[in-house]
Protein backbone atom coordinates (compact mmCIF):
# COMPACT_ATOMS: atom_id res chain seq x y z
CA UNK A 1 -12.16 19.62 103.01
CA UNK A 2 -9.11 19.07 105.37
CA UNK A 3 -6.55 16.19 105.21
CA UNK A 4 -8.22 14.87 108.12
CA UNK A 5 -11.67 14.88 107.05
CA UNK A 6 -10.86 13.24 103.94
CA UNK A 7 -9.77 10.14 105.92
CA UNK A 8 -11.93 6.88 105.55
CA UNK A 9 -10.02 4.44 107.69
CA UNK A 10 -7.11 5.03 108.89
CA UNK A 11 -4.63 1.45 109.83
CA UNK A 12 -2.75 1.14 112.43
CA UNK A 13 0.63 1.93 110.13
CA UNK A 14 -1.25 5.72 110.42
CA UNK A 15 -1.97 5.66 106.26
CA UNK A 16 -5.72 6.15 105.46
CA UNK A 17 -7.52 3.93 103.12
CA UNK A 18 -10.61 4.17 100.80
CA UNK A 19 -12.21 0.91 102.34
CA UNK A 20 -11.65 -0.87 105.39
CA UNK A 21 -11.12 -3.92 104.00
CA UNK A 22 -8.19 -3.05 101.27
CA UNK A 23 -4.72 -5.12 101.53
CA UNK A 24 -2.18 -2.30 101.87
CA UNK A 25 1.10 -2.51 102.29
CA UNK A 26 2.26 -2.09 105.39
CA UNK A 27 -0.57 -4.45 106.76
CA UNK A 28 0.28 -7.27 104.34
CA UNK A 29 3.80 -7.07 105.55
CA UNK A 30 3.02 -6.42 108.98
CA UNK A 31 5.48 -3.51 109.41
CA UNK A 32 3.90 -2.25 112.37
CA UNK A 33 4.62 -5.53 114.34
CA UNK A 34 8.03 -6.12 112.41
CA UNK A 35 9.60 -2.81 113.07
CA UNK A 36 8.45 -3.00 116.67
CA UNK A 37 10.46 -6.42 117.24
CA UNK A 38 13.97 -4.19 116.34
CA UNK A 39 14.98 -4.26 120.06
CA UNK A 40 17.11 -5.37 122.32
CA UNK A 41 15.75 -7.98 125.06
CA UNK A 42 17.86 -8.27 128.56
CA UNK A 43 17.04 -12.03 128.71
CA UNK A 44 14.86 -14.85 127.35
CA UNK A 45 12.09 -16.14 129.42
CA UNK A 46 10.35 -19.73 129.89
CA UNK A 47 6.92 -17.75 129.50
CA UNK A 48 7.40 -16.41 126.69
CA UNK A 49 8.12 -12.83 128.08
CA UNK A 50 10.87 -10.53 127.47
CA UNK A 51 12.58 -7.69 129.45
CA UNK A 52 13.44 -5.06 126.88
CA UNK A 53 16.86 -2.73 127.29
CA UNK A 54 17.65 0.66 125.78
CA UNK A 55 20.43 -0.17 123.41
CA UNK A 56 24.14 -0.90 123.95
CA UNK A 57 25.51 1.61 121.63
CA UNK A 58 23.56 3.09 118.76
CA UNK A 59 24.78 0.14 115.70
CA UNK A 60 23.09 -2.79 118.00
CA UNK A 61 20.23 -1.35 115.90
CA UNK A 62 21.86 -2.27 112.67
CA UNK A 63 23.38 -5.42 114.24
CA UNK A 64 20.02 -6.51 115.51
CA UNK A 65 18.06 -5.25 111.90
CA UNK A 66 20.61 -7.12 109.94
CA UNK A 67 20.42 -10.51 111.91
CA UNK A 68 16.41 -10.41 111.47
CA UNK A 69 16.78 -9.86 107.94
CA UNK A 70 19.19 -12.95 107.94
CA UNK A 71 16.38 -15.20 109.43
CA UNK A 72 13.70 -13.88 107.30
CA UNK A 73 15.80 -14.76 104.36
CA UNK A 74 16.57 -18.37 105.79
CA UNK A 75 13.20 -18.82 105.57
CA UNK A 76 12.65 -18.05 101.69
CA UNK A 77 16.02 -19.99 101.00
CA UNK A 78 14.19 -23.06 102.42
CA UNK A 79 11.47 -22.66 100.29
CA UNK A 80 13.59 -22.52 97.61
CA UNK A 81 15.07 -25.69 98.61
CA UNK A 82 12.42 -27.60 99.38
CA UNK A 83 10.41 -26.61 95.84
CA UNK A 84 14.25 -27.87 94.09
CA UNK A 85 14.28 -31.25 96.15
CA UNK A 86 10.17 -31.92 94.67
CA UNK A 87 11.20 -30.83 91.40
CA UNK A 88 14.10 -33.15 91.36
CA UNK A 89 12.24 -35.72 92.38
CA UNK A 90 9.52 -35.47 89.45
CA UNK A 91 12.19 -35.12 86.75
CA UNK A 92 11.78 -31.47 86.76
CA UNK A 93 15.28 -30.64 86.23
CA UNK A 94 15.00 -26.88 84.83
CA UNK A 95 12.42 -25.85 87.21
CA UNK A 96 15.08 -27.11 89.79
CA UNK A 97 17.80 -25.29 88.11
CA UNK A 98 16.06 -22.14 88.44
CA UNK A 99 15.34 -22.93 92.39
CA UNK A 100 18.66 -23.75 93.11
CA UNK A 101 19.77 -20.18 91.50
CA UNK A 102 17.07 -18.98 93.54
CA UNK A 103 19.35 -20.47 96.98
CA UNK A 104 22.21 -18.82 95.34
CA UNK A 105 20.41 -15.48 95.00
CA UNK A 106 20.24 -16.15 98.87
CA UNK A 107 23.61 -16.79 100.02
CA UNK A 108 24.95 -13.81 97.87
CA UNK A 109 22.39 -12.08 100.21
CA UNK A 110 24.00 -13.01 102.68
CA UNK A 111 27.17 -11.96 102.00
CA UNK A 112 25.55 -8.50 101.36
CA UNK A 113 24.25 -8.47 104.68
CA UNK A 114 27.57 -9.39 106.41
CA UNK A 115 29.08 -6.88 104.68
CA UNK A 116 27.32 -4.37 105.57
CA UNK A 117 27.74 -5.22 109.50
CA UNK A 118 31.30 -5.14 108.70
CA UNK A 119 30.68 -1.34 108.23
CA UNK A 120 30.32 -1.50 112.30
CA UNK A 121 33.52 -0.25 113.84
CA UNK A 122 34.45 -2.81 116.08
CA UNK A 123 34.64 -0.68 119.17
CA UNK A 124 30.95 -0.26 118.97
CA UNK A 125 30.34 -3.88 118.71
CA UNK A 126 32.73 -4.43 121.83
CA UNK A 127 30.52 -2.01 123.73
CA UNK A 128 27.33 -4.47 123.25
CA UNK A 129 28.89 -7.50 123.26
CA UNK A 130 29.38 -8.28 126.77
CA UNK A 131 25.12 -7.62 127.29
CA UNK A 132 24.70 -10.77 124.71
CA UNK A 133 26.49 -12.94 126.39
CA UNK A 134 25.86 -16.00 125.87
CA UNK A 135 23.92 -15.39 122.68
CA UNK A 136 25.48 -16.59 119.29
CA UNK A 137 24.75 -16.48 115.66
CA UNK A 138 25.05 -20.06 115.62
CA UNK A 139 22.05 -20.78 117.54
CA UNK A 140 19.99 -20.14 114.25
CA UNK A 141 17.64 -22.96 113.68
CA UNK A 142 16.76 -21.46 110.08
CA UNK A 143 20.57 -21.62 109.20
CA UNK A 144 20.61 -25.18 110.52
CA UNK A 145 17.89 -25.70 108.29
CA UNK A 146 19.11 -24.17 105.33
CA UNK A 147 21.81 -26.71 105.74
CA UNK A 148 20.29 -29.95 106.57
CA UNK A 149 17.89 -29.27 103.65
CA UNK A 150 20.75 -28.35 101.28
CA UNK A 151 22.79 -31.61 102.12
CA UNK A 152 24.36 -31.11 105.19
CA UNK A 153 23.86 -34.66 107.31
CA UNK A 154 23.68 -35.36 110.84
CA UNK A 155 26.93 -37.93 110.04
CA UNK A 156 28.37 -34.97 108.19
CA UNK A 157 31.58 -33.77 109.15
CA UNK A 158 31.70 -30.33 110.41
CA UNK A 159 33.65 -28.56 112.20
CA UNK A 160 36.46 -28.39 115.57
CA UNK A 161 35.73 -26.39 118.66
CA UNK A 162 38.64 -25.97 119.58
CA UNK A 163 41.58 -26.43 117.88
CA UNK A 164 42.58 -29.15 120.46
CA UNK A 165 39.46 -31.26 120.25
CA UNK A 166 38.64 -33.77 117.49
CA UNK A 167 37.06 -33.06 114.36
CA UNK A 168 33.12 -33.75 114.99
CA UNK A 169 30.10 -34.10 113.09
CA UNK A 170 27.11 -32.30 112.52
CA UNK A 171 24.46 -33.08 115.10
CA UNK A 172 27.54 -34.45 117.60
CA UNK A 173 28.77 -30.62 117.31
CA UNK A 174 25.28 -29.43 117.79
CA UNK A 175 24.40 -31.43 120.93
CA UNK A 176 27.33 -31.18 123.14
CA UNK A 177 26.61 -30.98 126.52
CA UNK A 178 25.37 -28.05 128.45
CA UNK A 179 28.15 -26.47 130.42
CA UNK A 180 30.48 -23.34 131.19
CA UNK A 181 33.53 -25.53 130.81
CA UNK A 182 35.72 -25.44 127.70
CA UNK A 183 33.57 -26.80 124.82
CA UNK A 184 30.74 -27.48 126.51
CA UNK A 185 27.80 -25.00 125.88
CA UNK A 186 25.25 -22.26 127.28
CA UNK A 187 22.41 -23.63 125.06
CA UNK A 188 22.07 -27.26 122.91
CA UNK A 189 21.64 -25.94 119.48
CA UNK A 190 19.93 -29.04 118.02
CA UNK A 191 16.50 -28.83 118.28
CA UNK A 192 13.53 -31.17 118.06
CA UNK A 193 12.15 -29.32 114.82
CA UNK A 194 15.78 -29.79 113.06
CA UNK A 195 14.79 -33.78 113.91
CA UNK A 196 11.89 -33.22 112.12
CA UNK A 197 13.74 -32.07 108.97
CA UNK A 198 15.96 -34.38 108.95
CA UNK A 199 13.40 -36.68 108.02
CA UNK A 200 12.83 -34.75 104.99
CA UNK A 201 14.58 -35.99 102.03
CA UNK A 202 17.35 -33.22 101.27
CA UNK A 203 18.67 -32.12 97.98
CA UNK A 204 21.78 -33.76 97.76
CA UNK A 205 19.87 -36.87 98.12
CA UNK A 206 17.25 -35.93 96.24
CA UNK A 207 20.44 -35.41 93.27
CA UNK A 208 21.87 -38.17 93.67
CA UNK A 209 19.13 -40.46 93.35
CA UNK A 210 18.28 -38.78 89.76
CA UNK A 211 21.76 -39.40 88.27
CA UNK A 212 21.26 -42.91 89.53
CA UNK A 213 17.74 -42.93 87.97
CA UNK A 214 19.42 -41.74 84.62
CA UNK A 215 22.20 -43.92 84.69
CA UNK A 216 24.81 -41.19 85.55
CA UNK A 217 27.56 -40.61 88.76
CA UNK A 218 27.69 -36.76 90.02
CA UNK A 219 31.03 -37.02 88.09
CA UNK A 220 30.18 -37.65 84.79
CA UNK A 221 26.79 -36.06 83.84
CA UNK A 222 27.03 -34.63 80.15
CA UNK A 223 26.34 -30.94 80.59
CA UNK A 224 24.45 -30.67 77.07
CA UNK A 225 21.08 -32.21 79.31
CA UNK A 226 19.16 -30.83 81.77
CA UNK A 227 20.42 -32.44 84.63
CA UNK A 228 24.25 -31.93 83.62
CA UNK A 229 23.07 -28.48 83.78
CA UNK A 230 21.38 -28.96 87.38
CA UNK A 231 24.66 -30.24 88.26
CA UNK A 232 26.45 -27.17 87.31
CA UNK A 233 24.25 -25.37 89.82
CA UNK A 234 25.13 -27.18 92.29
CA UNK A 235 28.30 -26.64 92.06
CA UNK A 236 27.94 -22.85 91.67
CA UNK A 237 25.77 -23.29 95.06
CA UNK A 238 28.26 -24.78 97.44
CA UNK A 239 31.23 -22.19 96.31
CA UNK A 240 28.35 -19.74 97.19
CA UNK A 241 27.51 -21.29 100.29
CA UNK A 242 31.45 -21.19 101.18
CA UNK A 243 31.67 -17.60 100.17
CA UNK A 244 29.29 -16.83 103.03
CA UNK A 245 31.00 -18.95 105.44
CA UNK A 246 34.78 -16.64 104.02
CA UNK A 247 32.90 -13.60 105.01
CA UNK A 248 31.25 -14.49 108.25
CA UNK A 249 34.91 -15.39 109.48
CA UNK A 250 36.07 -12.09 108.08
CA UNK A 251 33.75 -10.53 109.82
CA UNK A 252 34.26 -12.14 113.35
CA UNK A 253 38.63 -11.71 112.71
CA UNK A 254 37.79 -7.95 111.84
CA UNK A 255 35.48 -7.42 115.19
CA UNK A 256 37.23 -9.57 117.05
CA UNK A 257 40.25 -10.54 115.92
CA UNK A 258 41.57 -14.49 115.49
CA UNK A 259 42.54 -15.83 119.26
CA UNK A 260 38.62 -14.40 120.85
CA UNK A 261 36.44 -17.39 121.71
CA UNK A 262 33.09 -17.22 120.04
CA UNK A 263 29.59 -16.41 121.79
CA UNK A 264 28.87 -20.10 121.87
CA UNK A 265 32.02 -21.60 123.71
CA UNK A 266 33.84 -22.33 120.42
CA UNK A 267 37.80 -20.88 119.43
CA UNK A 268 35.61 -17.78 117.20
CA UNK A 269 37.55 -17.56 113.80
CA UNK A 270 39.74 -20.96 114.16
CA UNK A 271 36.26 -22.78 114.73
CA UNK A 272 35.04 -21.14 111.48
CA UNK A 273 37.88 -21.90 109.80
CA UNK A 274 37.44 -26.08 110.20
CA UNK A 275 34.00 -25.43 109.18
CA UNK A 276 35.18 -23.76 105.76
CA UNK A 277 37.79 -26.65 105.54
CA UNK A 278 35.34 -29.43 106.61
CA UNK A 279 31.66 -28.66 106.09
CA UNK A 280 30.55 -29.78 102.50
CA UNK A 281 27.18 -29.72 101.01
CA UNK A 282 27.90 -32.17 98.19
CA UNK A 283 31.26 -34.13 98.65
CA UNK A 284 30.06 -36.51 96.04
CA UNK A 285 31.82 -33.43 93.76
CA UNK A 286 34.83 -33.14 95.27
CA UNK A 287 37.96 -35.02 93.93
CA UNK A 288 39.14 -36.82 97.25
CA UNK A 289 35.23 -38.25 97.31
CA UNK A 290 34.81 -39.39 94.34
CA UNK A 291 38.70 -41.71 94.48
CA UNK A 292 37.71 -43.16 97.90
């Protein structure tokens, strides 16, 4: 009997299956439909359509792959921190523990990733970059996410534009106005569903509100219990978190050196560099916060 005769079903993926109804593994991961989406799109359209373009120069593939697999894992780090903020909640604090490693894991992906796009000479990236105007990185709603859910406030101070503009906060950075004019912005990057999560209760909340519960301050939890150790994650979670934010400006100073303005109207690596200074997850650990 031939190869082809010997076929029962064959999916879409072009393996052939015993029974039509099997879970394989390309179907349950929809790899057909993911692979397809690895292109390049000349613009964004109020239907919902897209006008697709042959690619810049041959590592848009990689830089397009790479940023997918960012917002894929956005959406497991979530997860992870919304399972952490329950199990908080209920007194669970070693199931937590092991979710907030979980959110580490994730931002140490990350920095995989962006290392890995730094393998991109940044010629190549220059020959693309001009047909993506004026997309940026920062218009990720699942990093937003990631952030609001892991403490980040609207109130929260974030991060300068420019270096000659004052220092604002989260959702004040996010909704400046739209606008080709210095600071302003090609697209408002707060969006009703981050509204909806900030509704949510977040897990430096949810932390806080456990030491109080237990009759401890984020300062002096003994690290022989379960939540001292909890703490200790935390900790280990927002030097993580900043390690990410380190590489992504290495990353833009190595393509694009430190005086470029970013995609989204900002001063590029200068902008990044008051988020690294400013931008805090939990400030309730850091020395200045806890004296004031």
């Amino acid at each position: 009997m031939s190869y082809e005769e010997d076929v029962s079903w064959r999916l879409p993926c072009g393996h052939a299956v015993l029974e039509k109804e099997q879970v394989h593994y390309c179907d349950y991961l929809s790899l057909v439909q993911l692979v397809s989406l690895m292109k390049p799109h000349a613009a964004s359209v109020l239907d919902g359509s897209r006008a697709p373009r042959d690619l810049g120069d041959p590592d848009e593939l990689q830089f397009i792959g790479i940023h997918q697999a960012f917002e894929i894992e956005f959406v497991v780090h979530a997860d992870a921190l919304r399972r952490a903020i329950t199990a908080v909640d209920a007194d669970h604090f070693d199931e937590a523990t092991s979710l907030v490693g979980r959110a580490i894991k994730a931002t140490k992906v990350y920095v995989a990733l962006a290392a890995q796009l730094m393998t991109m000479p940044p010629k190549s990236f220059l020959r693309f970059r001009d047909l993506l105007l004026p997309v940026s990185s920062t218009e990720s709603e699942g990093f937003r996410i990631v952030e609001l859910l892991s403490g980040i406030t609207p109130q929260s101070f974030y991060g300068t534009p420019f270096p000659e503009m004052p220092l604002l906060r989260y959702r004040q950075f996010l909704e400046r106005p739209l606008g080709k004019d210095r600071g302003k912005m090609p697209s408002q990057w707060w969006t009703p569903r981050m509204s909806e999560v900030v509704q949510e209760r977040n897990l430096a909340t949810s932390f806080l509100d456990a030491t109080a519960r237990h009759g401890f301050t984020p300062r002096n939890i003994s690290q022989d219990c379960s939540l001292g150790l909890l703490a200790t994650a935390l900790r280990s979670y927002e030097s993580s978190f900043l390690g990410f934010r380190k590489i992504h400006l290495e990353m833009v100073i190595q393509q694009l050196g430190e005086v470029v303005p970013g995609l989204g109207n900002t001063s590029g690596a200068k902008f990044l560099e008051s988020v690294i200074k400013n931008a805090r997850l939990f400030p309730f650990f850091d020395e200045k916060s806890a004296s004031s």
